[in-house]
PDB file of N, CA and C in Angstrom:
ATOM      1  N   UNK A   1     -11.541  53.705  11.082  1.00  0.00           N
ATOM      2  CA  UNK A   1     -12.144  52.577  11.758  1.00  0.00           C
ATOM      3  C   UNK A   1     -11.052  51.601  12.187  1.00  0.00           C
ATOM      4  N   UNK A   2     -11.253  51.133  13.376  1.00  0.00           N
ATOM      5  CA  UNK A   2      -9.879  50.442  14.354  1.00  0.00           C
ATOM      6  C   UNK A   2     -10.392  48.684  13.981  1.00  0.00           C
ATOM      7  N   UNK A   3      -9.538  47.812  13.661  1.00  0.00           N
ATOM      8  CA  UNK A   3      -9.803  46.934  13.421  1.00  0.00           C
ATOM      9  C   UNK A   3     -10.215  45.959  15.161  1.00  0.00           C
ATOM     10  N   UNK A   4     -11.271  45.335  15.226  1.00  0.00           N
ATOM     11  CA  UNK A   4     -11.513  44.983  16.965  1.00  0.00           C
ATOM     12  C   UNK A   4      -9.999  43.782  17.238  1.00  0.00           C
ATOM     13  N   UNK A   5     -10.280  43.523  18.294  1.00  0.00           N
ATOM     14  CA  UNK A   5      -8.695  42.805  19.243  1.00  0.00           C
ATOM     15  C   UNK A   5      -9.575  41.587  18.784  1.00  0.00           C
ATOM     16  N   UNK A   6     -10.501  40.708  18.732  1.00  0.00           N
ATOM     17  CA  UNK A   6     -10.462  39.442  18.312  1.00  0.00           C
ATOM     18  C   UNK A   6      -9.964  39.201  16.869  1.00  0.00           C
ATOM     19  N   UNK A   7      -9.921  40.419  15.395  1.00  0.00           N
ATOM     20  CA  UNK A   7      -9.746  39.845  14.404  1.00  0.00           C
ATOM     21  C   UNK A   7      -8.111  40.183  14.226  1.00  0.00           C
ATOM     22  N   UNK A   8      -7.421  40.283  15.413  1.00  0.00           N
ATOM     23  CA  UNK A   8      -5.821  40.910  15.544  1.00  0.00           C
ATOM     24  C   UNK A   8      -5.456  39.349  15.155  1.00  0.00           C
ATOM     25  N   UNK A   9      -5.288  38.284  15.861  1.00  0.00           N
ATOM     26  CA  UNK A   9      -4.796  37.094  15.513  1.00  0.00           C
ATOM     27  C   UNK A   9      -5.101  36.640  14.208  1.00  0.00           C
ATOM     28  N   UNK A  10      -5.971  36.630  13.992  1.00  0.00           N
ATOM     29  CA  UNK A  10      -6.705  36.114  12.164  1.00  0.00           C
ATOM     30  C   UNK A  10      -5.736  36.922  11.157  1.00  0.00           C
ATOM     31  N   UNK A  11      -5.865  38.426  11.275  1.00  0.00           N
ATOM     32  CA  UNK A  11      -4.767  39.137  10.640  1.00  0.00           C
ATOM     33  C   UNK A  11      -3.663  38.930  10.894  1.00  0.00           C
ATOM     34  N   UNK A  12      -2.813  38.490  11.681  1.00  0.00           N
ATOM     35  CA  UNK A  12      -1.469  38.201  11.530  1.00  0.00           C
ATOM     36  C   UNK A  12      -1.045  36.859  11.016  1.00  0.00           C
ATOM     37  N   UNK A  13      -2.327  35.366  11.217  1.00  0.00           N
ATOM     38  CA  UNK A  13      -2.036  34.632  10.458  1.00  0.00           C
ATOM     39  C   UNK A  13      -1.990  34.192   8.731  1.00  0.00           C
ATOM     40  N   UNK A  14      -2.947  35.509   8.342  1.00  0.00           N
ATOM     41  CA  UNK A  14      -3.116  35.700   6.881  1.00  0.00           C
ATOM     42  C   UNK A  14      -2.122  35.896   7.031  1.00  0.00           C
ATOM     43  N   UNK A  15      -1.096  37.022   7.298  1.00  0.00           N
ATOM     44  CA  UNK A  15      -0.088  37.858   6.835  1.00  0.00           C
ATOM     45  C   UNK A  15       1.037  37.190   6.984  1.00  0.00           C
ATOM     46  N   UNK A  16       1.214  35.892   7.736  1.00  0.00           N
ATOM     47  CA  UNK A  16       2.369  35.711   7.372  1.00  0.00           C
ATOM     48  C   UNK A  16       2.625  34.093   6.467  1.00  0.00           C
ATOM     49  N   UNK A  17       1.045  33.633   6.235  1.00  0.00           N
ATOM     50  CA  UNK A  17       0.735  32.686   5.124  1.00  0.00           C
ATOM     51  C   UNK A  17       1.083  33.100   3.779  1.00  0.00           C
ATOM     52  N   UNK A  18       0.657  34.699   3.866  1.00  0.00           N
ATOM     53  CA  UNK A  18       0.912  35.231   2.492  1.00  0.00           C
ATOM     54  C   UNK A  18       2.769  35.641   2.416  1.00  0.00           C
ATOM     55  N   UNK A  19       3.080  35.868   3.343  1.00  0.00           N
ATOM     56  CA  UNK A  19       4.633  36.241   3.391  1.00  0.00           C
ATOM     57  C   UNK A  19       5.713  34.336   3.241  1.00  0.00           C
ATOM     58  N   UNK A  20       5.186  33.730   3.078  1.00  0.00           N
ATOM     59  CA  UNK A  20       5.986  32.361   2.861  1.00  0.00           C
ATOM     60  C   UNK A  20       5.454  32.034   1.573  1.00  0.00           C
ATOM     61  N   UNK A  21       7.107  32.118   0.336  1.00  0.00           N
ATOM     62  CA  UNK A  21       7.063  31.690  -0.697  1.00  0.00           C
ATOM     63  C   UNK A  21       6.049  30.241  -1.503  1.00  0.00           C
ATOM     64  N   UNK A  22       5.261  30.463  -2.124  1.00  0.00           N
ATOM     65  CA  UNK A  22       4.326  29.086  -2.550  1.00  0.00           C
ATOM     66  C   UNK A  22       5.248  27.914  -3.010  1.00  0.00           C
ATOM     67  N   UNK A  23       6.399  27.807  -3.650  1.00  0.00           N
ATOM     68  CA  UNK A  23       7.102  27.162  -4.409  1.00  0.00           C
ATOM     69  C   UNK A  23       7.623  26.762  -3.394  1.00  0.00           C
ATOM     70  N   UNK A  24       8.175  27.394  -2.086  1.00  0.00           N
ATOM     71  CA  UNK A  24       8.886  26.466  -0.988  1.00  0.00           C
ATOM     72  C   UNK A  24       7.820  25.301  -0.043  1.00  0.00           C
ATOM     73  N   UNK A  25       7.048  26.191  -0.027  1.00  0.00           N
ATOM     74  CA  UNK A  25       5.822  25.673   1.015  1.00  0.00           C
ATOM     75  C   UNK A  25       5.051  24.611   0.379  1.00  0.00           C
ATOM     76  N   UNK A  26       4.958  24.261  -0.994  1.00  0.00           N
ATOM     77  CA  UNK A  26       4.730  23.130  -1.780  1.00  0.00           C
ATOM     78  C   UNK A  26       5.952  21.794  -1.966  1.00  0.00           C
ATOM     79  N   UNK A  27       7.164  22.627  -2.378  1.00  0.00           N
ATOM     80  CA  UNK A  27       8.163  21.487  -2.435  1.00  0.00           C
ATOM     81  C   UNK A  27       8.149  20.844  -0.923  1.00  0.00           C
ATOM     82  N   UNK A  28       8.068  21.636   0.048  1.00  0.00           N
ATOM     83  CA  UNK A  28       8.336  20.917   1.445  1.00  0.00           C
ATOM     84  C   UNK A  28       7.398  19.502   1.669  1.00  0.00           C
ATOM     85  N   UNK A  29       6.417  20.302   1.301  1.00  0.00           N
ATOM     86  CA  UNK A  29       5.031  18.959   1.583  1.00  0.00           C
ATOM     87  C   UNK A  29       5.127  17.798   0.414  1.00  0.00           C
ATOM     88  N   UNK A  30       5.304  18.256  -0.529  1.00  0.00           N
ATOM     89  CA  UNK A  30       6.089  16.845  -1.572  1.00  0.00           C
ATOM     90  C   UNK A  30       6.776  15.985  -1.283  1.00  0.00           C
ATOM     91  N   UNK A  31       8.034  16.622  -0.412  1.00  0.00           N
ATOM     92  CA  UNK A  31       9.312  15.789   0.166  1.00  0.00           C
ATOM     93  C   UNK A  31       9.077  14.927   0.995  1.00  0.00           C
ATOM     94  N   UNK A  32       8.113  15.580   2.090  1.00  0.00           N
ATOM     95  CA  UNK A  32       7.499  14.561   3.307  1.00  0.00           C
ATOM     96  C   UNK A  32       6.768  13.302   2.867  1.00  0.00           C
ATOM     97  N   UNK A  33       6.340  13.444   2.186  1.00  0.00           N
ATOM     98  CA  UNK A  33       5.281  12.014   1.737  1.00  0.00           C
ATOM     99  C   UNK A  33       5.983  10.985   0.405  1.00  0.00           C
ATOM    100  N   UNK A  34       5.698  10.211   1.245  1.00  0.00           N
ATOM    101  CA  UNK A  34       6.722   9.404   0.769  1.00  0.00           C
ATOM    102  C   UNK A  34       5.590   8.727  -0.740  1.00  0.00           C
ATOM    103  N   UNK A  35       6.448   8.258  -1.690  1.00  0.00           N
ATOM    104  CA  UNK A  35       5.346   7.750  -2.905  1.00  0.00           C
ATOM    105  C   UNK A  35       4.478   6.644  -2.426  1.00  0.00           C
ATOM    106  N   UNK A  36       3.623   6.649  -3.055  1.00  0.00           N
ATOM    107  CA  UNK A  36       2.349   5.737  -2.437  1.00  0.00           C
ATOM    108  C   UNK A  36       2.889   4.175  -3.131  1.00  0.00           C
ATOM    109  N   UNK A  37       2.582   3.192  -2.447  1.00  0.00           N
ATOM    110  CA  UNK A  37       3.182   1.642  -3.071  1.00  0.00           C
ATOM    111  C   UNK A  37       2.420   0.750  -2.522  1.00  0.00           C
ATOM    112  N   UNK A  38       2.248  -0.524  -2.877  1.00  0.00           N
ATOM    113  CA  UNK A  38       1.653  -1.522  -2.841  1.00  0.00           C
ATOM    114  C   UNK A  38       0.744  -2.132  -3.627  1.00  0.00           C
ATOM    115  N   UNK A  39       0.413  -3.027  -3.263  1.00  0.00           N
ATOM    116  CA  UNK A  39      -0.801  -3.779  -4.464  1.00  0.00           C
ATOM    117  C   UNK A  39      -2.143  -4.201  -3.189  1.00  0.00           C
ATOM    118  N   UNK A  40      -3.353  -3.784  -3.013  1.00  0.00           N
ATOM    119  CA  UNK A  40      -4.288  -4.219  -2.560  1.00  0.00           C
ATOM    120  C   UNK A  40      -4.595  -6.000  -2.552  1.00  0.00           C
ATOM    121  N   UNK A  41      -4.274  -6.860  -1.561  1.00  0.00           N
ATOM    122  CA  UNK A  41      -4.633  -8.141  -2.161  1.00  0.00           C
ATOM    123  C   UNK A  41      -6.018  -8.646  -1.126  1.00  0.00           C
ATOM    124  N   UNK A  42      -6.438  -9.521  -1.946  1.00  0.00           N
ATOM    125  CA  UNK A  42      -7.742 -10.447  -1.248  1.00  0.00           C
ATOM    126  C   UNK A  42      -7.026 -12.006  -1.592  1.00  0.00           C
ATOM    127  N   UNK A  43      -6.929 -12.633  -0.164  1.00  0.00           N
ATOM    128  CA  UNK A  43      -6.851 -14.177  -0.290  1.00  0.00           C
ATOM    129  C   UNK A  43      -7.973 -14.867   0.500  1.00  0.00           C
ATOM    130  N   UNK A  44      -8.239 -16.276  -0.542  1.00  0.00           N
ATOM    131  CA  UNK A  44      -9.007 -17.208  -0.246  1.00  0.00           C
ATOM    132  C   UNK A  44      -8.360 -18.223   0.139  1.00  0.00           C
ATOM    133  N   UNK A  45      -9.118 -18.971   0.810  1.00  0.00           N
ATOM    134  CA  UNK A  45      -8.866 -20.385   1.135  1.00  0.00           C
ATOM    135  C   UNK A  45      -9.933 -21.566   1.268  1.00  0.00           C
ATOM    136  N   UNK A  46      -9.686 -22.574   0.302  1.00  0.00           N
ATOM    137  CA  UNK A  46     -10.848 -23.565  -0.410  1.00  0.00           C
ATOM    138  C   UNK A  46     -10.342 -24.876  -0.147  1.00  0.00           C
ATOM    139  N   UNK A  47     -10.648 -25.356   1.001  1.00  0.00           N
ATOM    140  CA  UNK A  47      -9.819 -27.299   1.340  1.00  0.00           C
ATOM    141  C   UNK A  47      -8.428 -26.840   1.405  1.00  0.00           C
ATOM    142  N   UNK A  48      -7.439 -27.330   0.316  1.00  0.00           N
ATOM    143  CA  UNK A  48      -6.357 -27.383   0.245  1.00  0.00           C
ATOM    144  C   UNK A  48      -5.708 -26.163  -0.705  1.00  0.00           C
ATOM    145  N   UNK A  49      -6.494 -25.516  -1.441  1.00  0.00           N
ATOM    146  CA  UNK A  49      -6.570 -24.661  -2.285  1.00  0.00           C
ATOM    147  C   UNK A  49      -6.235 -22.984  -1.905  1.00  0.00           C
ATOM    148  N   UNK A  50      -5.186 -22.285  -2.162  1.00  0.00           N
ATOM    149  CA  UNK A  50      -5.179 -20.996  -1.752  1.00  0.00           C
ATOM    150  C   UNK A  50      -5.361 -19.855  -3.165  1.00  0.00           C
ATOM    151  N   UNK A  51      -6.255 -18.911  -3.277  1.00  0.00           N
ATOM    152  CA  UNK A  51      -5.752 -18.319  -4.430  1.00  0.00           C
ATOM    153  C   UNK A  51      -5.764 -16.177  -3.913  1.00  0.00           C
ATOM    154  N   UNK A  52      -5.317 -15.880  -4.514  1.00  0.00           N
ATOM    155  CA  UNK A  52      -5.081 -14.490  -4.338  1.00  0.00           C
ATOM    156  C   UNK A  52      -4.983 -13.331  -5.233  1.00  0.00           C
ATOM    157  N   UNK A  53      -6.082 -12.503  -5.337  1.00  0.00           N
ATOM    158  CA  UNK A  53      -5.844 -11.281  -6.393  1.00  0.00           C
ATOM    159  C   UNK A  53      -5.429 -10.323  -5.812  1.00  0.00           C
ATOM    160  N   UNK A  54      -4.389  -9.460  -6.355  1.00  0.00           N
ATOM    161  CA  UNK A  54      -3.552  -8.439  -6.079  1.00  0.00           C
ATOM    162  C   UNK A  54      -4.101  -7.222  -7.271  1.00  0.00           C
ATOM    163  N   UNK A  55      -4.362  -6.534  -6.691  1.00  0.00           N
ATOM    164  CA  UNK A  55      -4.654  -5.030  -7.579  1.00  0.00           C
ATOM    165  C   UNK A  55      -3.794  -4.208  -7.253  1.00  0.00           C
ATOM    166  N   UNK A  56      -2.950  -3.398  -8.352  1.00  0.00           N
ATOM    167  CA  UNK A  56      -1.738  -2.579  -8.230  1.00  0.00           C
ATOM    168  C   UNK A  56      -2.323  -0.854  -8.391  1.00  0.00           C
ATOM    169  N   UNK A  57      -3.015   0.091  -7.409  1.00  0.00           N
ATOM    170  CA  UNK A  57      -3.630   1.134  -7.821  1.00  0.00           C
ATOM    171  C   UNK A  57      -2.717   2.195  -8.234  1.00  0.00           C
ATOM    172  N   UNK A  58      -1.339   1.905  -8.153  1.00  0.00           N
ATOM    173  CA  UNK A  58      -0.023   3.124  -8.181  1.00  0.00           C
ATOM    174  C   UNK A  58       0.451   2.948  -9.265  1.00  0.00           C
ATOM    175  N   UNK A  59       1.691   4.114  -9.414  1.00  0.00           N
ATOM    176  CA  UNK A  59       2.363   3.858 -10.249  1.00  0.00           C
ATOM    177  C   UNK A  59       3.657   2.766 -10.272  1.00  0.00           C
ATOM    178  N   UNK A  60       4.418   3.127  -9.100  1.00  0.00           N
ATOM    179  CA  UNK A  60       5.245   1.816  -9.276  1.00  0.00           C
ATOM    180  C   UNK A  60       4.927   0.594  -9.350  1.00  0.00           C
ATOM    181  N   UNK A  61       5.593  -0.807 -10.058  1.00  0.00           N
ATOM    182  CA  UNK A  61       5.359  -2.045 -10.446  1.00  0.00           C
ATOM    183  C   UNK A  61       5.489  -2.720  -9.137  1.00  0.00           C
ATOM    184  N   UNK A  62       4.782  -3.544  -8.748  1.00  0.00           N
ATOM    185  CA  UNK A  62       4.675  -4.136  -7.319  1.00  0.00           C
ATOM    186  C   UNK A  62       4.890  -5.884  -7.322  1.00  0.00           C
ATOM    187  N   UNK A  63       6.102  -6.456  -7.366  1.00  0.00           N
ATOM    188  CA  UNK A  63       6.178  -7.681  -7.389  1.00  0.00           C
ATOM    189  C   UNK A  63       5.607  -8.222  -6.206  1.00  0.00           C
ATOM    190  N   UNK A  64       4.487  -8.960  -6.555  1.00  0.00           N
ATOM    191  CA  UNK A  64       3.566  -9.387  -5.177  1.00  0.00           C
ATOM    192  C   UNK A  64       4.133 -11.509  -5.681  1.00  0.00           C
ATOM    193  N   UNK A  65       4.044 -12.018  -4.201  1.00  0.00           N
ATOM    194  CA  UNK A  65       4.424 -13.244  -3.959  1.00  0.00           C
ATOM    195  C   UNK A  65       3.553 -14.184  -3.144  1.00  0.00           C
ATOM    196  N   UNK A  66       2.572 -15.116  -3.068  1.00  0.00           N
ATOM    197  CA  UNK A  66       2.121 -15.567  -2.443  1.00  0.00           C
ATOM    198  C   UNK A  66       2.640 -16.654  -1.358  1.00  0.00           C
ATOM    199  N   UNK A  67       2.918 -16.682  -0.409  1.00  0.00           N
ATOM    200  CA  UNK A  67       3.475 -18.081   0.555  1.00  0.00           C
ATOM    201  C   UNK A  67       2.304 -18.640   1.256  1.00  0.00           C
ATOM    202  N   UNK A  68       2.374 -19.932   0.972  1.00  0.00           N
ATOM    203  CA  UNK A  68       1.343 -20.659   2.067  1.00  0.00           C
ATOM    204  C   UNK A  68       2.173 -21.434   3.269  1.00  0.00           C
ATOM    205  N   UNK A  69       1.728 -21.920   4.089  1.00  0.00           N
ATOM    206  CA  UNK A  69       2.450 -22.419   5.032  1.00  0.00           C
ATOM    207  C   UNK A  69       0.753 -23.680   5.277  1.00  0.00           C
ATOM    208  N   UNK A  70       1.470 -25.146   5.314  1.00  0.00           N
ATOM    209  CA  UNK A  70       0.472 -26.105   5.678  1.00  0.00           C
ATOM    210  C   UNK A  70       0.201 -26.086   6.725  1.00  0.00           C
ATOM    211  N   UNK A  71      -0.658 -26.904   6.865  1.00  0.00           N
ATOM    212  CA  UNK A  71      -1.230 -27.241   8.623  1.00  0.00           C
ATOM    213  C   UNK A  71       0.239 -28.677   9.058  1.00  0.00           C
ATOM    214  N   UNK A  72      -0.261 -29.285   8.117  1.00  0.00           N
ATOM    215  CA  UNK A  72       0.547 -30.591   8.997  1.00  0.00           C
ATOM    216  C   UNK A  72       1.913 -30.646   8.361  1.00  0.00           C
ATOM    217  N   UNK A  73       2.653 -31.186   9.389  1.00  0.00           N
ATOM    218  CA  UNK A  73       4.369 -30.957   9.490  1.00  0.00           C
ATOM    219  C   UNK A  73       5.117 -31.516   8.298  1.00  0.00           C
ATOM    220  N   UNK A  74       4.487 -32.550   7.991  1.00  0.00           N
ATOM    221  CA  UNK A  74       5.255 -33.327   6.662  1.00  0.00           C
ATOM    222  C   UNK A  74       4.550 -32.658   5.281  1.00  0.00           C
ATOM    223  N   UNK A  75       3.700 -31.695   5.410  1.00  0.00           N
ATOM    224  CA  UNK A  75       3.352 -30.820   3.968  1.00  0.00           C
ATOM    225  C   UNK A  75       4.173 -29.951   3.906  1.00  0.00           C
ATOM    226  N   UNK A  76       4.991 -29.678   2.538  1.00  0.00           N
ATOM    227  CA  UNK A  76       5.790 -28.738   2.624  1.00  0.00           C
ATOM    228  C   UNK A  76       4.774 -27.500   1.915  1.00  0.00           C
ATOM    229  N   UNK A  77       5.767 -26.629   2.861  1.00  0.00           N
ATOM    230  CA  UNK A  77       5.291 -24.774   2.631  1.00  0.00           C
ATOM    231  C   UNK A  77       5.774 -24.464   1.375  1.00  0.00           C
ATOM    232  N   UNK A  78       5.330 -23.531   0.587  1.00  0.00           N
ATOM    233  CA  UNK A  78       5.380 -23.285  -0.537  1.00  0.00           C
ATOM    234  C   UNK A  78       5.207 -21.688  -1.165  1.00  0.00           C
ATOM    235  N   UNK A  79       6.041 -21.246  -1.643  1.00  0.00           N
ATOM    236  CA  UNK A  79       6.410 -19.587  -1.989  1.00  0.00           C
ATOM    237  C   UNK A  79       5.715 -19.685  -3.784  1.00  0.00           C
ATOM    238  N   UNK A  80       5.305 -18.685  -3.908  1.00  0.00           N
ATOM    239  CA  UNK A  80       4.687 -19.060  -5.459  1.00  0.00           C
ATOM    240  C   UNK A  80       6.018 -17.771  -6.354  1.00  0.00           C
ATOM    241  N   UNK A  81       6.281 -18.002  -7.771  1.00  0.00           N
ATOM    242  CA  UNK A  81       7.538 -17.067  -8.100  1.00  0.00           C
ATOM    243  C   UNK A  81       6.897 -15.779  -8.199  1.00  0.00           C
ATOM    244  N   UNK A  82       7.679 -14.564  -7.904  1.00  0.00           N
ATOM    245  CA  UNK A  82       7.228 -13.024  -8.040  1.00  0.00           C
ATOM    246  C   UNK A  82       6.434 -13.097  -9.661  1.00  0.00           C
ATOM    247  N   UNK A  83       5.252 -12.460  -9.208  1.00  0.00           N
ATOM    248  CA  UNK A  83       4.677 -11.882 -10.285  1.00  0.00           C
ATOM    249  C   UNK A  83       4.240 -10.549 -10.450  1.00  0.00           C
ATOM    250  N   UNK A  84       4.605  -9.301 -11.488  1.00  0.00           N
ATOM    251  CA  UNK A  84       4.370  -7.927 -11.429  1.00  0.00           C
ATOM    252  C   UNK A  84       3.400  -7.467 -11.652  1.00  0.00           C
ATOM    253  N   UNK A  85       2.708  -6.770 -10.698  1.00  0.00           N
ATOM    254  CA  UNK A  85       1.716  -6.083 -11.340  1.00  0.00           C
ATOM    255  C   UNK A  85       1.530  -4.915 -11.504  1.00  0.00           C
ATOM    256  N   UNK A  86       1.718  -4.399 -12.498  1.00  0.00           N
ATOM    257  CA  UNK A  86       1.955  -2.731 -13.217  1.00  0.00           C
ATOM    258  C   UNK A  86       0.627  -2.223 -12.714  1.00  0.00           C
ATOM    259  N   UNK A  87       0.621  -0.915 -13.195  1.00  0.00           N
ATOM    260  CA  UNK A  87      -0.273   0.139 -12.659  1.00  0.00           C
ATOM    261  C   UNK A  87      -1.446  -0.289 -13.586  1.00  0.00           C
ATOM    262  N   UNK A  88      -2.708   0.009 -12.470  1.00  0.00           N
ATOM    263  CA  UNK A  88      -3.903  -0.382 -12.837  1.00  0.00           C
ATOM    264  C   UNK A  88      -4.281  -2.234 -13.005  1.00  0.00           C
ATOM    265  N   UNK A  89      -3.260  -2.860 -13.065  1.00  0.00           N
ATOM    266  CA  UNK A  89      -3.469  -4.333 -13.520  1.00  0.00           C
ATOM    267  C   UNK A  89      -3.465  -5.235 -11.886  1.00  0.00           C
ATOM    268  N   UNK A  90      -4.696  -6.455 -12.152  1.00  0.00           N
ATOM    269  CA  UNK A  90      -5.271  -7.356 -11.280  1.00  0.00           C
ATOM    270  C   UNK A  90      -4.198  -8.090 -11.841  1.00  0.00           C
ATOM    271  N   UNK A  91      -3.681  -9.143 -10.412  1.00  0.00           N
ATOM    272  CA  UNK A  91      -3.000 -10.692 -10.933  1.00  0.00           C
ATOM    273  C   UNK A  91      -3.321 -11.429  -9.993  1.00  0.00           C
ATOM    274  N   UNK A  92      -3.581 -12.518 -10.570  1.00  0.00           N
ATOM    275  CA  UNK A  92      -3.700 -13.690  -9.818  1.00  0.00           C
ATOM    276  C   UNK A  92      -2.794 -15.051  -9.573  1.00  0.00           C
ATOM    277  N   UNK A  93      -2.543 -15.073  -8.056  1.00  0.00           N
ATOM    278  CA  UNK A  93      -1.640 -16.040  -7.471  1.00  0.00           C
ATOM    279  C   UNK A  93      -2.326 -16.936  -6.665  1.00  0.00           C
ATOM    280  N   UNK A  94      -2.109 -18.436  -7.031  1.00  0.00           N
ATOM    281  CA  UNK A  94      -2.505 -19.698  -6.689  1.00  0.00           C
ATOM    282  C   UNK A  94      -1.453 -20.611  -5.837  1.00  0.00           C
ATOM    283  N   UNK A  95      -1.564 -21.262  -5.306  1.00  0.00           N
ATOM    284  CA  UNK A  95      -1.417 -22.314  -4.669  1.00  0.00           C
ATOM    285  C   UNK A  95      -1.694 -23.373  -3.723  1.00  0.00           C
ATOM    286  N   UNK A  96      -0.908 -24.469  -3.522  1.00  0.00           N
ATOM    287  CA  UNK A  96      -1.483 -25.966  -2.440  1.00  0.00           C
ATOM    288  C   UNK A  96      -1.194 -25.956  -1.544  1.00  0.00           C
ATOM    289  N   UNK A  97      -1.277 -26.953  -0.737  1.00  0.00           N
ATOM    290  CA  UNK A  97      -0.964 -28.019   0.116  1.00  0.00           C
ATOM    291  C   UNK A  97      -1.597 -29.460  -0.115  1.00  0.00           C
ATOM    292  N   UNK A  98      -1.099 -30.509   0.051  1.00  0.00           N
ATOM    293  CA  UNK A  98      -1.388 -31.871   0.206  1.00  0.00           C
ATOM    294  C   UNK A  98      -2.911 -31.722   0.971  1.00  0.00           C
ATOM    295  N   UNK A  99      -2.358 -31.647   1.708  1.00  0.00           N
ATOM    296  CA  UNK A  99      -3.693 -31.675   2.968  1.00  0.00           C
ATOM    297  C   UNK A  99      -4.250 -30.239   3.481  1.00  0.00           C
ATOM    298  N   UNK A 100      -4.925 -29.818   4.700  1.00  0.00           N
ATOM    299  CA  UNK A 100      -4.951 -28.316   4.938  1.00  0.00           C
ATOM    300  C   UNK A 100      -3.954 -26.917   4.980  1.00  0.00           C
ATOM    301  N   UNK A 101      -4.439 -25.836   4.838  1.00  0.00           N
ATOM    302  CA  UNK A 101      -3.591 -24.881   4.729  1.00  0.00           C
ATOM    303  C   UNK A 101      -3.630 -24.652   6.412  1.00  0.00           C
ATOM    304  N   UNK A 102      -2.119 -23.913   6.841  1.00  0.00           N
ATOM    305  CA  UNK A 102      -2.726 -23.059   8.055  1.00  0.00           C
ATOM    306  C   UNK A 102      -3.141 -21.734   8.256  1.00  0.00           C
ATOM    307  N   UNK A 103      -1.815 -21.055   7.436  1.00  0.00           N
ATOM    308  CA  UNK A 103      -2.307 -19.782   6.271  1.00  0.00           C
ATOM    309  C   UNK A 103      -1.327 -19.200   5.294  1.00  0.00           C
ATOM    310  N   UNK A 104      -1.742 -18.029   5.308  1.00  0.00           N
ATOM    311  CA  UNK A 104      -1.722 -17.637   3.480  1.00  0.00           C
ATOM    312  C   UNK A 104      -1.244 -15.971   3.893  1.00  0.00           C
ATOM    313  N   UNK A 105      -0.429 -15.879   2.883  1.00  0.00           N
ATOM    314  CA  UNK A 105       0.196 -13.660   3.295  1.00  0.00           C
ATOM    315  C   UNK A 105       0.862 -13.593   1.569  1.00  0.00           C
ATOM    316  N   UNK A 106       0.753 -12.183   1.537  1.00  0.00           N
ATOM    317  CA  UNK A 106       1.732 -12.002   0.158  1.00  0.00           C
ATOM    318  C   UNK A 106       2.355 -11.266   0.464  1.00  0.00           C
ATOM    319  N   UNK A 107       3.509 -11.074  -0.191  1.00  0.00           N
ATOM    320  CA  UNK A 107       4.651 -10.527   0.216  1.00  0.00           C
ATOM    321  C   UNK A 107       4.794  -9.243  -0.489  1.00  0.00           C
ATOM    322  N   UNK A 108       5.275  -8.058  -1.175  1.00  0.00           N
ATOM    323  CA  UNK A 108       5.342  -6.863  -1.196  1.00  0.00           C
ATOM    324  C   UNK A 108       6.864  -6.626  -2.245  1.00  0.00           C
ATOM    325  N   UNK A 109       7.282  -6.186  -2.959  1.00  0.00           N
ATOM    326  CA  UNK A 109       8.409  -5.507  -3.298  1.00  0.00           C
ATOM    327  C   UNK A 109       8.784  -5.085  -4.287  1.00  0.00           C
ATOM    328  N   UNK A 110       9.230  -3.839  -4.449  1.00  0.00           N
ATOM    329  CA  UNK A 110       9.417  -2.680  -5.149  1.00  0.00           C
ATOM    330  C   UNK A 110      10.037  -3.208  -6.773  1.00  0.00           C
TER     331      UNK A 110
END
């Protein structure tokens, strides 16, 4: 029995899936992807009030930083100090302004 001309392509792509070593064809796709990083954050903003939870879902430790920047020119902007948040752990980062915020970002690093 002759195998038909449509299942000719299907058979040659089994055959040469099965002919490439598993141990290479795994390390390759490992190498490409780079480790997963960051901390998930949610920020609020309340009058003058900024606050921010950072959830760390990875393994590496994620020093997350909150900066606010005011609305008006004579409020000074304000960086809050790195705080880590290890794997699995919520943290929370606060800060002011005198008067209104304009906005609010956290910063990221390894």
């Amino acid at each position: 029995m002759r195998p038909s001309r449509r299942m000719a392509p299907v058979i040659a792509a089994i055959t040469l899936l099965m002919a490439l070593p598993y141990d290479a064809a795994s390390q390759t796709l490992a190498e490409d992807r780079p480790e997963p990083f960051g901390s998930t954050c949610r920020t609020r903003i309340t009058g003058s009030e900024a606050v921010a939870y950072c959830h760390n879902p990875y393994v590496p430790v994620d020093r997350v930083r909150l900066h606010i920047e005011c609305d008006r020119w004579w409020d000074i902007d304000s960086d809050s100090p790195p705080q880590e948040a290890f794997p699995a752990m919520t943290v929370r980062l606060t800060g002011r302004c005198w008067k209104e915020i304009r906005s609010v970002w956290v910063s990221h690093e390894r």
